[in-house]
C-alpha atoms as a PDB file:
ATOM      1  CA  UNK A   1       0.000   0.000   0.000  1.00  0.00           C
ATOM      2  CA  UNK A   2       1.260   3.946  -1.019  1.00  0.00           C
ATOM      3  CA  UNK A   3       1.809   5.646   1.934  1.00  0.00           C
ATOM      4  CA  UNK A   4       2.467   8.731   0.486  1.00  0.00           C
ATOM      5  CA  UNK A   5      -0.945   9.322  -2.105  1.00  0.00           C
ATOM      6  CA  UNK A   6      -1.070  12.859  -2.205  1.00  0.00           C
ATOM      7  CA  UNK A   7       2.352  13.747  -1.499  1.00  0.00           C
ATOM      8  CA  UNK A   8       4.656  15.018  -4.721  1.00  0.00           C
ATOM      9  CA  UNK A   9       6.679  12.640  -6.383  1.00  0.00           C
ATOM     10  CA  UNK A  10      10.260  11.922  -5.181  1.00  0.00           C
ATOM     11  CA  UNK A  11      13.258  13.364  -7.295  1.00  0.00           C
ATOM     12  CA  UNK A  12      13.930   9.208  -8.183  1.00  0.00           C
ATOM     13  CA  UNK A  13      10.091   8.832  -9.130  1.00  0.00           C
ATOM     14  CA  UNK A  14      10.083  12.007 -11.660  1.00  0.00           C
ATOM     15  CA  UNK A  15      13.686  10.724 -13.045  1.00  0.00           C
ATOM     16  CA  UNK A  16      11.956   7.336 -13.626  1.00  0.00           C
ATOM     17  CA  UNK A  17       8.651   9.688 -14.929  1.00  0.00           C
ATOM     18  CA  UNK A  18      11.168  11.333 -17.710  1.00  0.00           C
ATOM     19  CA  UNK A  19      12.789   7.765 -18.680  1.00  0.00           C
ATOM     20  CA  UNK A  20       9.682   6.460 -19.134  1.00  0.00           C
ATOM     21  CA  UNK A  21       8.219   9.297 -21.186  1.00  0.00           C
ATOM     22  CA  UNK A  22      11.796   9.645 -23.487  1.00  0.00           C
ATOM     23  CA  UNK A  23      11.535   5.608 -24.170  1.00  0.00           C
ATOM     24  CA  UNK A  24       7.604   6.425 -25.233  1.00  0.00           C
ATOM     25  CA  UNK A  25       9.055   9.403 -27.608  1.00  0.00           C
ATOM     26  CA  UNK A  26      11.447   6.910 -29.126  1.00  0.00           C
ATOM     27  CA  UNK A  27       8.569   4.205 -29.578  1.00  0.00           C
ATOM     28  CA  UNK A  28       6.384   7.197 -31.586  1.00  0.00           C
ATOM     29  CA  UNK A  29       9.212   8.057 -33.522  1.00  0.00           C
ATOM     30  CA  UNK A  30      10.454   4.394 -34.813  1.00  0.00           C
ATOM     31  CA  UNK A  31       6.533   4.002 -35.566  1.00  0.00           C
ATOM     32  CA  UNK A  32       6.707   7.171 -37.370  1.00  0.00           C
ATOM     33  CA  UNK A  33       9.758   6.195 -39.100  1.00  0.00           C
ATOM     34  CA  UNK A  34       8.418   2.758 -40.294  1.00  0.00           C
ATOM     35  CA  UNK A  35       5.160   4.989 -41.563  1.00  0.00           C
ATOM     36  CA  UNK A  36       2.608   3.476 -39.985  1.00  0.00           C
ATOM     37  CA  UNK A  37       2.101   5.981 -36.615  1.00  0.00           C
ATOM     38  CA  UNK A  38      -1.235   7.476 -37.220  1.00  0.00           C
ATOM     39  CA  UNK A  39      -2.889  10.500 -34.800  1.00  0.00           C
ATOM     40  CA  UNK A  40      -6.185   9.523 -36.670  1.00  0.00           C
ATOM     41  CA  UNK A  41      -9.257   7.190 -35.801  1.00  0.00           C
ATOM     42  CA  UNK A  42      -7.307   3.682 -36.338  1.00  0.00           C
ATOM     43  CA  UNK A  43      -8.640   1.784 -39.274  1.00  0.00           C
ATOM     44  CA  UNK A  44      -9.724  -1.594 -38.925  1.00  0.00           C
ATOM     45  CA  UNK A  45      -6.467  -3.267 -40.572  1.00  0.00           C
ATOM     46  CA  UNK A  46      -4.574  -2.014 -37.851  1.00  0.00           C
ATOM     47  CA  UNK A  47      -2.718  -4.344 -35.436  1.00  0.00           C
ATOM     48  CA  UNK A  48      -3.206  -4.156 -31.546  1.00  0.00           C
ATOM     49  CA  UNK A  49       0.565  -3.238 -31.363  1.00  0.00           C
ATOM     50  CA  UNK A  50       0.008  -0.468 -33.715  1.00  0.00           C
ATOM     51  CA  UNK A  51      -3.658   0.178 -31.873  1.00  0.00           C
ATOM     52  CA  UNK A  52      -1.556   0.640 -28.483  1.00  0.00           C
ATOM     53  CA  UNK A  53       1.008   2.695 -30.302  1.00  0.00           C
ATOM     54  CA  UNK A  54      -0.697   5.114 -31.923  1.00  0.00           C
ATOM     55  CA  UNK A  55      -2.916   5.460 -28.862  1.00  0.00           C
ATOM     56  CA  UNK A  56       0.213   5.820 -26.839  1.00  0.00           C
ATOM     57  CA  UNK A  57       1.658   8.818 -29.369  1.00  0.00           C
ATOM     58  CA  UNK A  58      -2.495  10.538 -29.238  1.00  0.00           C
ATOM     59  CA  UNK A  59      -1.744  10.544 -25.438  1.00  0.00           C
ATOM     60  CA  UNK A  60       2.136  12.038 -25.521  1.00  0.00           C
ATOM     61  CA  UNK A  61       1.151  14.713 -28.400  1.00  0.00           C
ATOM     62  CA  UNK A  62      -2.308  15.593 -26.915  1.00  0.00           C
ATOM     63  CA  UNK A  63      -2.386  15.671 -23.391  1.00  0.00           C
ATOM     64  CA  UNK A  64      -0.038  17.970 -21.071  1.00  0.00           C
ATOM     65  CA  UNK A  65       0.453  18.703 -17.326  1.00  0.00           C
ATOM     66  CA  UNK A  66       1.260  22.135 -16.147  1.00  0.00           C
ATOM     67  CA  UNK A  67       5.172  22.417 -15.922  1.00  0.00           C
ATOM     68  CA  UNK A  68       5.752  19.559 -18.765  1.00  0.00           C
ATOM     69  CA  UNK A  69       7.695  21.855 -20.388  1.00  0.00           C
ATOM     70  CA  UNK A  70       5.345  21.633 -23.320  1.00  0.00           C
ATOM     71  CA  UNK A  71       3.840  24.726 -25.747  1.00  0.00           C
ATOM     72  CA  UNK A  72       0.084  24.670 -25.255  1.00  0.00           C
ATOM     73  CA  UNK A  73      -2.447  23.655 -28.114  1.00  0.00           C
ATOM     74  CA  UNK A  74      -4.676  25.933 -28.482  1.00  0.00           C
END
């Protein structure tokens, strides 16, 4: 059980955070590269690796926390 829900992340939790997040860039970008990432509806041909991918990529490009470091969509 987490005894610390609530409290901010540890400075080894957000370095794991970051790792996590840069190995998920390089996932969207060899998808990319092998032209089959898509940011649209998936069609029906497409794989469940390639589902979780692109789904994975939607979620990275699309959805930002405050201090992420990231230029706002508007």
């Amino acid at each position: 059980m987490d005894d610390n829900i609530g409290e901010p992340p540890s400075a080894d939790e957000l370095e794991y955070l970051r790792r996590v997040e840069r190995m998920a860039h390089a996932v969207a970008e060899a998808a990319a590269q092998e032209g089959w990432l898509s940011y649209l509806p998936d069609l029906p041909e497409t794989t469940p690796s390639q589902r979780a991918v692109n789904a994975m990529a939607r979620h990275l490009r699309f959805t930002h926390f405050h201090g992420d470091g990231c230029v706002d969509h508007d």
